[in-house]
PDB file of N, CA and C in Angstrom:
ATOM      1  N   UNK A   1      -4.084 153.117  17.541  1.00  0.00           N
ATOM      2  CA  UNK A   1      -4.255 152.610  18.898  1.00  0.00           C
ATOM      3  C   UNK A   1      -4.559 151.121  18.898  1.00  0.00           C
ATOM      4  N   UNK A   2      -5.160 150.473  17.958  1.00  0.00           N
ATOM      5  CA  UNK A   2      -5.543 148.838  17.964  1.00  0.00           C
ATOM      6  C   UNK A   2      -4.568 148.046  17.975  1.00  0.00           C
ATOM      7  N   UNK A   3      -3.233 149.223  16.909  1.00  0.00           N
ATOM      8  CA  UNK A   3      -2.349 147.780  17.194  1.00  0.00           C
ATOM      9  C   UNK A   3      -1.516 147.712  18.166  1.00  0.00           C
ATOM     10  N   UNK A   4      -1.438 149.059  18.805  1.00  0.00           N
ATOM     11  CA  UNK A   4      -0.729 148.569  20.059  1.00  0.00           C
ATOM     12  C   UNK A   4      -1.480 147.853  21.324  1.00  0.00           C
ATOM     13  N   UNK A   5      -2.647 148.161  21.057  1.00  0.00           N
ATOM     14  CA  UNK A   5      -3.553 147.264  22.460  1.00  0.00           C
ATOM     15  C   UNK A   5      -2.826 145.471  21.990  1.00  0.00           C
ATOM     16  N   UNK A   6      -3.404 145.571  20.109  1.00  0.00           N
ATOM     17  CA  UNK A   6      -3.123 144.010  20.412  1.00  0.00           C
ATOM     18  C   UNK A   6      -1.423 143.897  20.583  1.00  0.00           C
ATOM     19  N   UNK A   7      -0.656 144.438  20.242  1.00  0.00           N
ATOM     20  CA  UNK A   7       0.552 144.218  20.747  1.00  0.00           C
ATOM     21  C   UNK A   7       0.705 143.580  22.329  1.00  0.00           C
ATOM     22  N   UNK A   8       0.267 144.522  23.255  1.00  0.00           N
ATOM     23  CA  UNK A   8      -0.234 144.538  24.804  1.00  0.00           C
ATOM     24  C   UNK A   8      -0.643 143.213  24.871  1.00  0.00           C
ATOM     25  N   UNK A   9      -1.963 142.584  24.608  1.00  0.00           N
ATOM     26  CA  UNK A   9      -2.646 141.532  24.784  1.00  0.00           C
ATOM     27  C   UNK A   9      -2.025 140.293  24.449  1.00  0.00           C
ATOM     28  N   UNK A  10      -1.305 140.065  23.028  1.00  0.00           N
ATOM     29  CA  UNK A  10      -0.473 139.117  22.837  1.00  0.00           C
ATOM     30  C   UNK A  10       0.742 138.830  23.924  1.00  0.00           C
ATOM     31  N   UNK A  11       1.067 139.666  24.501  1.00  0.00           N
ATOM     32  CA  UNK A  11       2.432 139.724  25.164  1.00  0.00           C
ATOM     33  C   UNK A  11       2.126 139.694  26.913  1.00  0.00           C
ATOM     34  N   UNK A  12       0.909 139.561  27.354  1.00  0.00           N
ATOM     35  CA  UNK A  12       0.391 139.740  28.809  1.00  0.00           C
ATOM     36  C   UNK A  12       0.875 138.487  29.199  1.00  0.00           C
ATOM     37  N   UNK A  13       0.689 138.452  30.417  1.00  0.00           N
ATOM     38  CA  UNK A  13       1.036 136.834  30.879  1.00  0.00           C
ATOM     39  C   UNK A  13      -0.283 135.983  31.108  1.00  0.00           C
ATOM     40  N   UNK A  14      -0.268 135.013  30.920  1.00  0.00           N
ATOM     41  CA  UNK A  14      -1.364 133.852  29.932  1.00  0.00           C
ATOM     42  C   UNK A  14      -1.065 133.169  31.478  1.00  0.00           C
ATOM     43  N   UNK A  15      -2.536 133.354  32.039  1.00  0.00           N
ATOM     44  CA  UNK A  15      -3.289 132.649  33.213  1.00  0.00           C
ATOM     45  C   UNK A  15      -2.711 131.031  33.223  1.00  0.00           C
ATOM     46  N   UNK A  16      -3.023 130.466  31.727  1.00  0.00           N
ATOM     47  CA  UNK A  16      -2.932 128.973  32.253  1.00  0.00           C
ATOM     48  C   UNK A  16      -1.352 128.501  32.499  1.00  0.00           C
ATOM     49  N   UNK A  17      -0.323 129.538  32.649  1.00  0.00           N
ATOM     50  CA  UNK A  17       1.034 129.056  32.713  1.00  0.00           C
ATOM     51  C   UNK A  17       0.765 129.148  34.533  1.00  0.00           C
ATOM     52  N   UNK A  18      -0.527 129.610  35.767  1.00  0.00           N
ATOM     53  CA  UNK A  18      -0.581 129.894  36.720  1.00  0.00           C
ATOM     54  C   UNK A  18      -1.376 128.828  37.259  1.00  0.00           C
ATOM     55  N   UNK A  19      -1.178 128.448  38.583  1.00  0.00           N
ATOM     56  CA  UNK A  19      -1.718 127.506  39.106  1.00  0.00           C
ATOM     57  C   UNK A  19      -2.212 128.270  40.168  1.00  0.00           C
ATOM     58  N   UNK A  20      -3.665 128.079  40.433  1.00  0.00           N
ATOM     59  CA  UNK A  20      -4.215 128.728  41.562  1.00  0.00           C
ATOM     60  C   UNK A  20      -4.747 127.641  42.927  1.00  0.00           C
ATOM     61  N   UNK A  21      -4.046 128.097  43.827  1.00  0.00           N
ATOM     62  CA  UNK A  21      -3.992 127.557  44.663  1.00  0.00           C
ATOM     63  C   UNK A  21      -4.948 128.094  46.226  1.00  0.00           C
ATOM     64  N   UNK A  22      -6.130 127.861  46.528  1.00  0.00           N
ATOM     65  CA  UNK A  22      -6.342 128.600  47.943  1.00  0.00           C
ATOM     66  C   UNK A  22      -5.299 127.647  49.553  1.00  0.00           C
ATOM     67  N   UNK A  23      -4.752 128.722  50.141  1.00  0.00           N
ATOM     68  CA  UNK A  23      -3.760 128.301  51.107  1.00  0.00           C
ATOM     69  C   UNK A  23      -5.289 128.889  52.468  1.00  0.00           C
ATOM     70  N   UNK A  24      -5.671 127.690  52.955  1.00  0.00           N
ATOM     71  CA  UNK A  24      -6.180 127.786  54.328  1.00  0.00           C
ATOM     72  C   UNK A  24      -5.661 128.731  55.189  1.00  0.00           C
ATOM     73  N   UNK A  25      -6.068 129.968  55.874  1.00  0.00           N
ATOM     74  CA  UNK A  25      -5.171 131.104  56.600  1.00  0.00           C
ATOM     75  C   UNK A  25      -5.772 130.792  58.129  1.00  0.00           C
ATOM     76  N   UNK A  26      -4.694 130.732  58.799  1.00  0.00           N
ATOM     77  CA  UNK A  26      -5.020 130.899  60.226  1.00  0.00           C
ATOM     78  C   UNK A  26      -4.777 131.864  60.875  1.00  0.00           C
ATOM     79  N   UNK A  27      -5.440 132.414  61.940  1.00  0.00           N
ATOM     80  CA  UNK A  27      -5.310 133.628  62.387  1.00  0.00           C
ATOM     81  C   UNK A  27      -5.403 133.114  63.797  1.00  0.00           C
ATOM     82  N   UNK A  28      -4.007 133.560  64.697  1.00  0.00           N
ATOM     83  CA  UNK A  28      -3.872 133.354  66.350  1.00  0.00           C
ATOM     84  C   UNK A  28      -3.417 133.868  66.855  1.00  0.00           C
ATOM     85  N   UNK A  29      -2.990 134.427  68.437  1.00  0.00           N
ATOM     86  CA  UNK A  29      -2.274 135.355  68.605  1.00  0.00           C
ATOM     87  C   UNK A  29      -1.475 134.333  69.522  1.00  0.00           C
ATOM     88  N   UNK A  30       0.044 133.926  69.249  1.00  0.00           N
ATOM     89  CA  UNK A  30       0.608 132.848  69.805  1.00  0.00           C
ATOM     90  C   UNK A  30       1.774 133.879  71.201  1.00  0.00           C
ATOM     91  N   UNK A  31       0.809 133.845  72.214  1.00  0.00           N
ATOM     92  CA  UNK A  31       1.550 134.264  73.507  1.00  0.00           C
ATOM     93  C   UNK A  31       1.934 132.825  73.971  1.00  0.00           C
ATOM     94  N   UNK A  32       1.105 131.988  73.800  1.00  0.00           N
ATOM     95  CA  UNK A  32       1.477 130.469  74.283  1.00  0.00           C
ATOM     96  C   UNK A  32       2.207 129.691  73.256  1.00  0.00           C
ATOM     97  N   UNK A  33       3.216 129.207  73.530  1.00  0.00           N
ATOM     98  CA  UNK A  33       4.007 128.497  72.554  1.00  0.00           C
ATOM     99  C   UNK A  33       3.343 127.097  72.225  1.00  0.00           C
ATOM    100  N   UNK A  34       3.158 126.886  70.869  1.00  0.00           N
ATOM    101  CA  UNK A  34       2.360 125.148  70.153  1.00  0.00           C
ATOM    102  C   UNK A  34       3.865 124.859  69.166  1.00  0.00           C
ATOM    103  N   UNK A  35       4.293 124.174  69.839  1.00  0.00           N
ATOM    104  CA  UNK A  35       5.194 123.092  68.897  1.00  0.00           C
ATOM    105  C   UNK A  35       4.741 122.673  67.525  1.00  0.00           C
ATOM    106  N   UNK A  36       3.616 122.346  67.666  1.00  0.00           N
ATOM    107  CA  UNK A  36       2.894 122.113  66.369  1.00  0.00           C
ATOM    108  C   UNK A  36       2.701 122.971  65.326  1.00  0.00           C
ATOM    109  N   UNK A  37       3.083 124.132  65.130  1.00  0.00           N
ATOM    110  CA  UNK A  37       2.335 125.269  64.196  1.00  0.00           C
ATOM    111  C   UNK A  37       3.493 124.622  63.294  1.00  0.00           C
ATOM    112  N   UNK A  38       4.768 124.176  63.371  1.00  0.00           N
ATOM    113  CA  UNK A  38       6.203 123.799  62.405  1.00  0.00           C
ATOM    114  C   UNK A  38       6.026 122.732  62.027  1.00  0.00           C
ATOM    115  N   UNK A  39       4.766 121.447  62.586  1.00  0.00           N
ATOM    116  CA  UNK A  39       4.578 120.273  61.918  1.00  0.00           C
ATOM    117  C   UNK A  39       3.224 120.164  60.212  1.00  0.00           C
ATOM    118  N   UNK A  40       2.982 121.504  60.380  1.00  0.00           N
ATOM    119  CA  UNK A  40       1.916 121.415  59.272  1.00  0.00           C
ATOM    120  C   UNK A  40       2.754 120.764  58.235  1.00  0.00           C
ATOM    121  N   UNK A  41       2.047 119.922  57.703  1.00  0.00           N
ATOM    122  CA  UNK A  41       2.315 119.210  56.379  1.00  0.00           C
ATOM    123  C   UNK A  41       2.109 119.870  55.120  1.00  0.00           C
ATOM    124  N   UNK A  42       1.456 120.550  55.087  1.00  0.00           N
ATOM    125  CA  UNK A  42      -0.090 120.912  54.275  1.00  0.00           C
ATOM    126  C   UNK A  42       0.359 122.955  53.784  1.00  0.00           C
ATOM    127  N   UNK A  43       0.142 123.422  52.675  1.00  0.00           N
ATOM    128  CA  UNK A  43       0.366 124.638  52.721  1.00  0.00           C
ATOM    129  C   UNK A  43      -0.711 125.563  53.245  1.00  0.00           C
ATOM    130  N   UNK A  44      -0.098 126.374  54.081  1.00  0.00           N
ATOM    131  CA  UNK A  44      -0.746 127.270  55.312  1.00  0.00           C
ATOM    132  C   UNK A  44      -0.344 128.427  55.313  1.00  0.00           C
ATOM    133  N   UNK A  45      -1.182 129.724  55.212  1.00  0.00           N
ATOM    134  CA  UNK A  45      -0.857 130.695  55.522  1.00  0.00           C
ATOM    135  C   UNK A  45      -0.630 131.083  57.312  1.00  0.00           C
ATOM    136  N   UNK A  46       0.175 131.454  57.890  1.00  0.00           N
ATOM    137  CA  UNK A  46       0.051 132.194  59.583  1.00  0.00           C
ATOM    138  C   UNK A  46       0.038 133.564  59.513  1.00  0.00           C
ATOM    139  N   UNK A  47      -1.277 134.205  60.330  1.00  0.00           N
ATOM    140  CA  UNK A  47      -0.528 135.448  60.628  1.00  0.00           C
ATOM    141  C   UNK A  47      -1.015 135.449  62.385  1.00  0.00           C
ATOM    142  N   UNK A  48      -0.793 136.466  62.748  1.00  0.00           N
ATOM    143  CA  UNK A  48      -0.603 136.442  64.117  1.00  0.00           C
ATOM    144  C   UNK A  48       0.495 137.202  64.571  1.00  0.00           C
ATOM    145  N   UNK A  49       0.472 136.799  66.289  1.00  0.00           N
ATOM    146  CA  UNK A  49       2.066 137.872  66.803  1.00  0.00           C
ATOM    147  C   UNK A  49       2.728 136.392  67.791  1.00  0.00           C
ATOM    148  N   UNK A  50       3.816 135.979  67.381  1.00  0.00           N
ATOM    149  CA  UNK A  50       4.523 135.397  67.652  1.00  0.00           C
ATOM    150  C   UNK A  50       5.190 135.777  68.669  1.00  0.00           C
ATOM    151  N   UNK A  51       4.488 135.839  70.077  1.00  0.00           N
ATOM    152  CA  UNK A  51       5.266 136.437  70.751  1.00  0.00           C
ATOM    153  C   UNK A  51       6.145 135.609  72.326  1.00  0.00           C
ATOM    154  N   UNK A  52       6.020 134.157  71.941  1.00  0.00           N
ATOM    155  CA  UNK A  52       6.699 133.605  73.042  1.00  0.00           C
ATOM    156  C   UNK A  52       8.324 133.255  72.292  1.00  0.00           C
ATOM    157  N   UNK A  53       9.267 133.705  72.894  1.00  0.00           N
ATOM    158  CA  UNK A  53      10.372 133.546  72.628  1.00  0.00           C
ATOM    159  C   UNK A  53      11.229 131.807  72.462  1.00  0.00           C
ATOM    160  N   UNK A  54      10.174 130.975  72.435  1.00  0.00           N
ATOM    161  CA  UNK A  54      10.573 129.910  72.237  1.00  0.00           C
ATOM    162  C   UNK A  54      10.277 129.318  70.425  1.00  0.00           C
ATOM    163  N   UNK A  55       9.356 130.622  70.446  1.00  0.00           N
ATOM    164  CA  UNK A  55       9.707 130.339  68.526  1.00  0.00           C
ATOM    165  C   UNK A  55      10.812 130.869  67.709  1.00  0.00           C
ATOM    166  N   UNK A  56      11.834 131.449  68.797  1.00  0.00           N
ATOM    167  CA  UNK A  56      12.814 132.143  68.169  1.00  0.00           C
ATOM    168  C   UNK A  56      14.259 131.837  68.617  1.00  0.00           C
ATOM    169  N   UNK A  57      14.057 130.413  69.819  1.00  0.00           N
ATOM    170  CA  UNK A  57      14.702 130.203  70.325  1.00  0.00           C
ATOM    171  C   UNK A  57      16.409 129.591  69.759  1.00  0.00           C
ATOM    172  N   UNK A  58      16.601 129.304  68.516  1.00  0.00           N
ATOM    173  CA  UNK A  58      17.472 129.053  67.741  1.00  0.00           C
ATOM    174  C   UNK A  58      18.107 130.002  66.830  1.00  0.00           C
ATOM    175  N   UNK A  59      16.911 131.048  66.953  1.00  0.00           N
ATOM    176  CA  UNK A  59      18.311 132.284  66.286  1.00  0.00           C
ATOM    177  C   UNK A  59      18.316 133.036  67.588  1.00  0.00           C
ATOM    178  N   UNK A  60      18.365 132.944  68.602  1.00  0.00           N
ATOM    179  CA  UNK A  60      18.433 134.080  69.923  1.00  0.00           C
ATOM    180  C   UNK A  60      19.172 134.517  69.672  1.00  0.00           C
ATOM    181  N   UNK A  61      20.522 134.022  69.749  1.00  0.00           N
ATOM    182  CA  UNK A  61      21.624 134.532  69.673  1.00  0.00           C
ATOM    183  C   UNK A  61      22.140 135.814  68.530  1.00  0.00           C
ATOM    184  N   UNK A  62      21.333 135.164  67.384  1.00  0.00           N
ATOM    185  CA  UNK A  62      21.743 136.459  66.333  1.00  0.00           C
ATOM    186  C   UNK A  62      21.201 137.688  66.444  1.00  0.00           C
ATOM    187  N   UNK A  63      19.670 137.370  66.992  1.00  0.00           N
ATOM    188  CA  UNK A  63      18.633 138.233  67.292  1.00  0.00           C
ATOM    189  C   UNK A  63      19.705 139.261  68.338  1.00  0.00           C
ATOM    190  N   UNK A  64      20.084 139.026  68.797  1.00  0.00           N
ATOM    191  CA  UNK A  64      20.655 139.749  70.104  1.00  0.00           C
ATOM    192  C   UNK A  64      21.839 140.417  69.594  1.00  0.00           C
ATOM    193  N   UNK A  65      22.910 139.906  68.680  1.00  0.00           N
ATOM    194  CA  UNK A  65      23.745 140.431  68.164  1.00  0.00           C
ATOM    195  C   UNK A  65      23.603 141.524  67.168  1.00  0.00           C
ATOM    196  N   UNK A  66      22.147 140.930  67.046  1.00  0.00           N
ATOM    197  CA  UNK A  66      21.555 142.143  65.531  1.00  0.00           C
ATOM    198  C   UNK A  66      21.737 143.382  66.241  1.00  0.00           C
ATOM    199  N   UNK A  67      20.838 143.535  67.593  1.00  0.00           N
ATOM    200  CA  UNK A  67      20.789 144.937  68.387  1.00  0.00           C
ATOM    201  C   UNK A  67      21.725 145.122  69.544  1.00  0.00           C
ATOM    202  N   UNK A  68      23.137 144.777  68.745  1.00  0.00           N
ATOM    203  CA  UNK A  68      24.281 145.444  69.823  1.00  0.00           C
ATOM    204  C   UNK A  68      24.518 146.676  68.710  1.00  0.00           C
ATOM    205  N   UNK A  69      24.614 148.254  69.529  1.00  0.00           N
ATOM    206  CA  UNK A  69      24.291 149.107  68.915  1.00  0.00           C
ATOM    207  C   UNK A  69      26.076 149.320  68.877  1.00  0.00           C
ATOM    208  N   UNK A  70      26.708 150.403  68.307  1.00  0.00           N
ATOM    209  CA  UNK A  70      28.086 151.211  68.460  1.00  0.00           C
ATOM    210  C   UNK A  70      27.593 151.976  69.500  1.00  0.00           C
ATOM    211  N   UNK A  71      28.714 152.742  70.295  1.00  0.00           N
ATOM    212  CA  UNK A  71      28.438 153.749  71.759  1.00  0.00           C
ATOM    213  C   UNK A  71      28.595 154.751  70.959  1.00  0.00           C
ATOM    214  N   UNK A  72      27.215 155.370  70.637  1.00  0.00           N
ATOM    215  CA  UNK A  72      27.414 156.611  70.164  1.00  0.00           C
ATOM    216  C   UNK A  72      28.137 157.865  70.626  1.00  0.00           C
ATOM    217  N   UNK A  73      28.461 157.615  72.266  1.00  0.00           N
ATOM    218  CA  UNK A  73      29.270 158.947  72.639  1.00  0.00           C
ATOM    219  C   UNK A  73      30.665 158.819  71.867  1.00  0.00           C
ATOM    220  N   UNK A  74      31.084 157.772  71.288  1.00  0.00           N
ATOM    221  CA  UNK A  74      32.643 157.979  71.099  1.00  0.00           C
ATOM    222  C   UNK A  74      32.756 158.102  69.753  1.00  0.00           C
ATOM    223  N   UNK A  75      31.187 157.597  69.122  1.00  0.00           N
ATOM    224  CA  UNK A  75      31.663 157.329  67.635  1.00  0.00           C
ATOM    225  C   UNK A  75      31.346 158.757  66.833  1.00  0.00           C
ATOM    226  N   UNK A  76      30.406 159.328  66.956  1.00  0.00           N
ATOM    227  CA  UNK A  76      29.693 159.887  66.494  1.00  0.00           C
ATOM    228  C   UNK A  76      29.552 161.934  66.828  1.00  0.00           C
ATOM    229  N   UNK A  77      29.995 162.463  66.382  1.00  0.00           N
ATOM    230  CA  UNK A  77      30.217 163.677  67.045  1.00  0.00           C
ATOM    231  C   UNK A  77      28.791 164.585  66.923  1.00  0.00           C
ATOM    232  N   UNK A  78      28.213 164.160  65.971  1.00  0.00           N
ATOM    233  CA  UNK A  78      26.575 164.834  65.732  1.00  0.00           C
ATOM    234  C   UNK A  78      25.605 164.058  67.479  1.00  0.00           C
ATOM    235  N   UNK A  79      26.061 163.099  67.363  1.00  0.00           N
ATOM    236  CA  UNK A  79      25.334 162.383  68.679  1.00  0.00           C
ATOM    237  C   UNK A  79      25.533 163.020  70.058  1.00  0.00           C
ATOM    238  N   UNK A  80      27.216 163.414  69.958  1.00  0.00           N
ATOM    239  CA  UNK A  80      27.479 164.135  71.082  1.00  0.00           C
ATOM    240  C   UNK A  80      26.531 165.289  71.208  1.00  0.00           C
ATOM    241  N   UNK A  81      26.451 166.307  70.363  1.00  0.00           N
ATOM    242  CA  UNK A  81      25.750 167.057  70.429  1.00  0.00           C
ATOM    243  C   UNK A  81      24.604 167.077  70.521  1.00  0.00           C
ATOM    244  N   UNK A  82      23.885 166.402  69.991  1.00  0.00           N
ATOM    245  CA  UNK A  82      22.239 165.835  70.536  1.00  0.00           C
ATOM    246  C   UNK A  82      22.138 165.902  71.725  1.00  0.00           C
ATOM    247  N   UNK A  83      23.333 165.294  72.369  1.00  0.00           N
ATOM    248  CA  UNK A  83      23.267 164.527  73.818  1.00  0.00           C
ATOM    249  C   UNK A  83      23.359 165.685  74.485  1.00  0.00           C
ATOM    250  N   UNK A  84      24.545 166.909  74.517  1.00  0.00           N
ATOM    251  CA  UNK A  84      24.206 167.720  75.423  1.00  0.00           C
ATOM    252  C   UNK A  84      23.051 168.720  74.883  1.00  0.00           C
ATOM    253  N   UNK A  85      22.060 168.760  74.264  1.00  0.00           N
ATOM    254  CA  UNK A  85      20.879 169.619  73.675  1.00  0.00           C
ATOM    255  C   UNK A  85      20.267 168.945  74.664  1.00  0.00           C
ATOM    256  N   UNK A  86      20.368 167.713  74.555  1.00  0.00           N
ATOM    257  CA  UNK A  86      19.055 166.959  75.770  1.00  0.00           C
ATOM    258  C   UNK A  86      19.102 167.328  77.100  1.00  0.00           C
ATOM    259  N   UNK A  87      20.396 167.466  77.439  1.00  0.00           N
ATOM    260  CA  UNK A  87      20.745 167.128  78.930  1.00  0.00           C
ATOM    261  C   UNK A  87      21.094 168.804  79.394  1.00  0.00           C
ATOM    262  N   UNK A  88      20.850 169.371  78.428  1.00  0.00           N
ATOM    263  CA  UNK A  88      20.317 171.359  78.446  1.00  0.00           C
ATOM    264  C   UNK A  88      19.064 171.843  78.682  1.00  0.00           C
ATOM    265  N   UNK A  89      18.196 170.509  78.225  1.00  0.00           N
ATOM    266  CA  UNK A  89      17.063 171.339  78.175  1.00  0.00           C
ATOM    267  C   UNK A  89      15.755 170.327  78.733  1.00  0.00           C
ATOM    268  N   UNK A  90      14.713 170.796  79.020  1.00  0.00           N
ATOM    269  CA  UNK A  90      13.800 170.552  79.391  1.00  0.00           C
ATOM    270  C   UNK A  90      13.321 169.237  78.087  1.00  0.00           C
ATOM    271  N   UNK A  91      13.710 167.770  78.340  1.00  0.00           N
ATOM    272  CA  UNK A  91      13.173 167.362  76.662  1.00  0.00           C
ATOM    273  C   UNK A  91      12.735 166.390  77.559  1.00  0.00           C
ATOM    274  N   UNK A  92      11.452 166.088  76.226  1.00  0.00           N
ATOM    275  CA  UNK A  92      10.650 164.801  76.306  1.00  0.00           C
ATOM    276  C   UNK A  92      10.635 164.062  75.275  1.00  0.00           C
ATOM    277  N   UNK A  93      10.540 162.594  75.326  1.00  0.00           N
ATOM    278  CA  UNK A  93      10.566 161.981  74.195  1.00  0.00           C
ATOM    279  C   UNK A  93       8.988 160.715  74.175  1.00  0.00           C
ATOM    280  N   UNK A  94       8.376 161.253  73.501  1.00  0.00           N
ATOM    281  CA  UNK A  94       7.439 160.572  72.959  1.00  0.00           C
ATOM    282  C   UNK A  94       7.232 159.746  71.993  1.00  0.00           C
ATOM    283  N   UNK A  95       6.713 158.183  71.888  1.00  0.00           N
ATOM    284  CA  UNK A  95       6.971 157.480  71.025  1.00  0.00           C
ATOM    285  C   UNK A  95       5.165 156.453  71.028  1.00  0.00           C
ATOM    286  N   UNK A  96       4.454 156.794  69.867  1.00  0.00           N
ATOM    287  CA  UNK A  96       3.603 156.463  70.123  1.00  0.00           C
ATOM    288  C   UNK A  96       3.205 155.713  68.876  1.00  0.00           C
ATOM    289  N   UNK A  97       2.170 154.069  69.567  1.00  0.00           N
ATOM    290  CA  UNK A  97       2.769 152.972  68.749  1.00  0.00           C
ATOM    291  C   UNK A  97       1.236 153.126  67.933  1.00  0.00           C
ATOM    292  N   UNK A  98       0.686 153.201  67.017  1.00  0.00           N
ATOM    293  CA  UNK A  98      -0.716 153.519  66.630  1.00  0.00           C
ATOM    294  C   UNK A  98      -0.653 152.227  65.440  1.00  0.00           C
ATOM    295  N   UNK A  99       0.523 152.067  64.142  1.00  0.00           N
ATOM    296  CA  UNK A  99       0.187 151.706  62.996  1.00  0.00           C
ATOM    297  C   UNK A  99      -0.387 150.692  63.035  1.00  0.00           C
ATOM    298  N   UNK A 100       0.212 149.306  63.895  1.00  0.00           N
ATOM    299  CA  UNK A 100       0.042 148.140  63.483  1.00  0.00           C
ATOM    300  C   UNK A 100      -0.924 147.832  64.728  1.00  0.00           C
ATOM    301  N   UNK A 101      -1.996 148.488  65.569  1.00  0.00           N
ATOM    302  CA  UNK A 101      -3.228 148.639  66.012  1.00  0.00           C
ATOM    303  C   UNK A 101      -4.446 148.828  65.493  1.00  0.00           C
ATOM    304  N   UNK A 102      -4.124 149.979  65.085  1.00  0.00           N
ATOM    305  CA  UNK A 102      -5.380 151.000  64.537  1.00  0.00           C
ATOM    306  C   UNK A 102      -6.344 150.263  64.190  1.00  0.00           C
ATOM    307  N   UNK A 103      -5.955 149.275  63.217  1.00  0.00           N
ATOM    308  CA  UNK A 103      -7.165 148.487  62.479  1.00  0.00           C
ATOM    309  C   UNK A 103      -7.988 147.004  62.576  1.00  0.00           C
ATOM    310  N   UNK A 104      -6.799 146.775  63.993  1.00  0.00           N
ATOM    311  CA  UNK A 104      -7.080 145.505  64.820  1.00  0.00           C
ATOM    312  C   UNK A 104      -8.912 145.705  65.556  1.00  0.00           C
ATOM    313  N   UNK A 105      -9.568 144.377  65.111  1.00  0.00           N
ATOM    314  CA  UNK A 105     -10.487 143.898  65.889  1.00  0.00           C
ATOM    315  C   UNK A 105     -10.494 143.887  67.370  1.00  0.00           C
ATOM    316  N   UNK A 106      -9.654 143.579  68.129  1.00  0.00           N
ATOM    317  CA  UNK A 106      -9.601 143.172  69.274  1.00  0.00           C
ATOM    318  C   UNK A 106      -9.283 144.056  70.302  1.00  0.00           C
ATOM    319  N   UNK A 107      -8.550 145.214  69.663  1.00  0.00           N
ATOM    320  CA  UNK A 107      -8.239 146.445  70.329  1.00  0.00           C
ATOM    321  C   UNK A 107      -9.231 147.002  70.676  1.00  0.00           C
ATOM    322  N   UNK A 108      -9.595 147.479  71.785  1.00  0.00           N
ATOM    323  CA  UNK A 108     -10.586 148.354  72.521  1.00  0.00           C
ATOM    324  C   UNK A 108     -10.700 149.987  72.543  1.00  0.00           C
ATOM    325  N   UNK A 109      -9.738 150.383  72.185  1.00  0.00           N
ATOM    326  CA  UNK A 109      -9.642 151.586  72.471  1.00  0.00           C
ATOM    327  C   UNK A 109      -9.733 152.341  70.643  1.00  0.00           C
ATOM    328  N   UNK A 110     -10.355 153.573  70.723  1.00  0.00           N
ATOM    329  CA  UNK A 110     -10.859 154.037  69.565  1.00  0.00           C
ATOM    330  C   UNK A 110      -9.574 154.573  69.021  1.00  0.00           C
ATOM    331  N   UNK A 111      -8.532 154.819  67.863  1.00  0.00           N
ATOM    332  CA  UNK A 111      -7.792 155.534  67.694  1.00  0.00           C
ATOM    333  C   UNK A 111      -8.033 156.638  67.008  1.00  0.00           C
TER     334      UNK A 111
END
């Protein structure tokens, strides 16, 4: 067993080929658009929810092309059938958003 540990140990990756760096993290929730968050000079972590559409305003277009779907009634014959199961029967569709809450500070409500 010794010589394979030192086998292991010789062959690990050697810290000083690593440069450690702390990156300042900001934490915001950008409903209001700041021009400025793209002028940092400086390396910066962001997290947050990016949610004014003027930070995305230069790929809109792809963004939008991403979610042009195919018409599933024509393409798809399993879909057809879904479709009249639904439109047979008493259905509900529930979609409930919990993951990327649950563990948020700011959220009020207990999950």
């Amino acid at each position: 067993m010794g010589k394979l540990r030192n086998f292991y140990y010789k062959r690990r990756w050697r810290f000083k080929d690593f440069k450690i760096v702390k990156i300042p993290a900001k934490e915001e929730y950008y409903s209001k658009y700041n021009p400025n968050i793209f002028n940092c000079k400086t390396l910066r972590y962001y997290s947050g929810y990016f949610q004014n559409e003027k930070y995305f305003s230069d790929v809109g277009k792809d963004v939008r092309q991403a979610f042009i779907f195919p018409d599933f009634r024509e393409n798809v014959e399993e879909n057809k059938k879904m479709l009249e199961k639904i439109k047979n029967s008493n259905s509900v569709f529930l979609h409930v958003r919990r993951g990327d809450y649950k563990n948020e500070s700011w959220v009020k409500i207990k999950y």
